[in-house]
Protein backbone atom coordinates (compact mmCIF):
# COMPACT_ATOMS: atom_id res chain seq x y z
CA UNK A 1 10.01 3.72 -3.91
CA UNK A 2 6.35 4.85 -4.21
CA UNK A 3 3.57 3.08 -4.74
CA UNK A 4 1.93 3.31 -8.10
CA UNK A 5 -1.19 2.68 -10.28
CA UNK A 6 1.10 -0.30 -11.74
CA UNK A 7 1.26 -2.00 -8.45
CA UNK A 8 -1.80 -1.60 -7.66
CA UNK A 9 -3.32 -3.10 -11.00
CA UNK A 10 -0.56 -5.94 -11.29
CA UNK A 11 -2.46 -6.80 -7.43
CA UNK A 12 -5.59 -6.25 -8.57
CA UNK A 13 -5.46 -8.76 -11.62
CA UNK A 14 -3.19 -11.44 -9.37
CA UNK A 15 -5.80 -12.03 -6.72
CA UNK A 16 -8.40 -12.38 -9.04
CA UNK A 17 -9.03 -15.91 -8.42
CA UNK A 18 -8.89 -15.55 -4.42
CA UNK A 19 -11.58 -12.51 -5.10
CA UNK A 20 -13.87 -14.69 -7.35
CA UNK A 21 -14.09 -17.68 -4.49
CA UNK A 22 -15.00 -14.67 -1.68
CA UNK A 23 -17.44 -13.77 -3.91
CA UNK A 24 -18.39 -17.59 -4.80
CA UNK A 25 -18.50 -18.31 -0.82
CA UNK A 26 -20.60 -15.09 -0.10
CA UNK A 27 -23.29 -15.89 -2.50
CA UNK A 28 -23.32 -19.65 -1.91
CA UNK A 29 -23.71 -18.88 2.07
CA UNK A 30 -26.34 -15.62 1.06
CA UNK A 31 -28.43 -18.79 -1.39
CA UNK A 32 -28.09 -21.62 1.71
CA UNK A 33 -26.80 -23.95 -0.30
CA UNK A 34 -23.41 -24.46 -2.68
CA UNK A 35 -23.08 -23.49 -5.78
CA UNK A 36 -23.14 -25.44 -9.39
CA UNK A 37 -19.91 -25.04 -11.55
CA UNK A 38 -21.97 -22.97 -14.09
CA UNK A 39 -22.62 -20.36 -11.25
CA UNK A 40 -19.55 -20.22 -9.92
CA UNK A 41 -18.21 -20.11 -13.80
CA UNK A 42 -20.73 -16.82 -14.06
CA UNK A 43 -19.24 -15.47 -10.64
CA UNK A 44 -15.67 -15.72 -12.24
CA UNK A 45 -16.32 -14.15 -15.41
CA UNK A 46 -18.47 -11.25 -13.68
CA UNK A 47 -15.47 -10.55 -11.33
CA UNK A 48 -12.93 -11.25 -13.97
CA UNK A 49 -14.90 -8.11 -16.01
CA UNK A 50 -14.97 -5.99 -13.24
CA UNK A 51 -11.59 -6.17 -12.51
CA UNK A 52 -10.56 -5.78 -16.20
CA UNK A 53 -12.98 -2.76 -16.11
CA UNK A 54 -11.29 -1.14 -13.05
CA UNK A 55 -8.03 -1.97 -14.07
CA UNK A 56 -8.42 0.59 -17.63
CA UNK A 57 -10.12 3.31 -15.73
CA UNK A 58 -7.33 3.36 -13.44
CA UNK A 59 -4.57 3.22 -15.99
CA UNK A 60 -6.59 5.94 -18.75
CA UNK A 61 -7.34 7.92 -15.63
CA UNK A 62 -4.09 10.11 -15.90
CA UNK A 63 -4.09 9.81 -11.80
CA UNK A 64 -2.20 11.74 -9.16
CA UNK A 65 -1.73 8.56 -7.01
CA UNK A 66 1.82 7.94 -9.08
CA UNK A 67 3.05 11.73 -8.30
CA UNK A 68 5.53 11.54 -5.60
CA UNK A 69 4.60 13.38 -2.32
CA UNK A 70 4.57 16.98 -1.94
CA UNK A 71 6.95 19.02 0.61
CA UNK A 72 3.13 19.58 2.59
CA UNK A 73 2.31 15.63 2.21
CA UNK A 74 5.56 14.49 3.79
CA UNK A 75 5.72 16.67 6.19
CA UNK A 76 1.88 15.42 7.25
CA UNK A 77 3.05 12.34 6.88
CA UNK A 78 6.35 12.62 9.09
CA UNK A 79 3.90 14.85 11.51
CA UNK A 80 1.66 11.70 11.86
CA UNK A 81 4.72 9.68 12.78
CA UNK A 82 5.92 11.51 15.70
CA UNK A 83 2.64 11.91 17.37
CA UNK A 84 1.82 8.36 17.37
CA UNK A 85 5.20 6.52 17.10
CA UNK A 86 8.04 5.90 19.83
CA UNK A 87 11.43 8.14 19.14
CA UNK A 88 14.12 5.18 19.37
CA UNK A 89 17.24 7.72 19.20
CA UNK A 90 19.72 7.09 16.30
CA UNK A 91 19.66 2.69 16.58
CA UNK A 92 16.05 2.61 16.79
CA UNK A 93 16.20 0.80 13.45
CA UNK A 94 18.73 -2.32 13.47
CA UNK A 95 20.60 -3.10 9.71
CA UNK A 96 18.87 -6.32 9.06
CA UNK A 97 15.23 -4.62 9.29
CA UNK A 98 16.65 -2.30 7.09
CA UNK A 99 16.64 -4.68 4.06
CA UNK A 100 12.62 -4.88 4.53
CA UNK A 101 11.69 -1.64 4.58
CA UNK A 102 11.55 1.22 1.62
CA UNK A 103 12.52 4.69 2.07
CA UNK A 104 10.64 7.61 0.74
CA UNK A 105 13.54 11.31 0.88
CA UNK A 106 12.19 14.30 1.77
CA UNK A 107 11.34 16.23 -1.20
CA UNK A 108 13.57 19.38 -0.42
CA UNK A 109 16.89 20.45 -2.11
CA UNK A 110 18.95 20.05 1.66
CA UNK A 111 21.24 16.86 1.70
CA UNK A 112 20.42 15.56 4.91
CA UNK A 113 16.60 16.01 4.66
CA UNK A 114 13.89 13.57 6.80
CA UNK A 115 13.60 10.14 5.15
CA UNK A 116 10.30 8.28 6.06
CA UNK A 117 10.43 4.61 5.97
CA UNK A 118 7.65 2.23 4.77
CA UNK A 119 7.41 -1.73 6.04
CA UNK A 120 4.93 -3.54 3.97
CA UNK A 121 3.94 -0.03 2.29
CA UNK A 122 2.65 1.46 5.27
CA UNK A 123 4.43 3.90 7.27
CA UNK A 124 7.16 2.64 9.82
CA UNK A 125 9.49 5.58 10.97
CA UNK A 126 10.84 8.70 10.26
CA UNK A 127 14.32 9.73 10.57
CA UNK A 128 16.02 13.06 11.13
CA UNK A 129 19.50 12.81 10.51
CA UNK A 130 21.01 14.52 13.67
CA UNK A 131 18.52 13.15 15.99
CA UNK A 132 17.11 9.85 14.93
CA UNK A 133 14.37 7.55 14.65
CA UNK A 134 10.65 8.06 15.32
CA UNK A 135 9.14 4.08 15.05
CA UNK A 136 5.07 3.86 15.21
CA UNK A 137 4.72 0.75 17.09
CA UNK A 138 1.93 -1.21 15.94
């Protein structure tokens, strides 16, 4: 799975609300003193805007973000993975973790190609399939 506009924008207009009281709380602290319902009202509908705003440009923008990755981007990624993570051999990854994280295939035409796992979205290992499992250990 690879992360696209979509998700982005469906995250972007759910935490709204939680981005309208940061706001709220940084102005309120930046004034001394709280803030009346009608200002925070203003803050809302500002942010709400903005949001809305960023949310069309992003989807008109015709983007590269919801390409999948390149043979060269993978293999930068995978590259990044085995300087900084731990290799673990072929258990370094037990089959309950497995359910949490998503798998990205290398883009190449071989079957047994590199698959690069994501936890969370970020990048969590990288397996070749004779060898095994590069982890980065956070």
């Amino acid at each position: 799975m690879n992360l696209t506009i979509r998700d982005i924008t469906e995250g972007m207009n759910s935490s709204h609300e939680g981005y309208a009281d940061l706001v709220a709380d940084s102005v309120s602290f930046s004034l001394g003193r709280p803030l009346t319902n009608e200002e925070y009202m203003q803050i809302y509908g500002i942010t709400a805007g903005a949001i809305s705003d960023a949310v069309q440009q992003l989807e008109t923008s015709g983007s590269d973000y919801d390409k999948p990755l390149t043979q060269e981007q993978f293999s930068e990624l995978a590259d990044y993975l085995y300087r900084c993570g731990e290799f673990t051999g072929p258990g370094g990854i037990h089959g309950k973790d497995f359910e949490e994280l998503t798998v990205i295939d290398e883009p190449t035409d071989e079957p047994e190609g590199r698959k690069i796992y994501l936890r969370d979205r970020y990048p969590f290992a990288v397996l070749d399939f004779d060898i095994g499992f590069t982890i980065l250990r956070y």
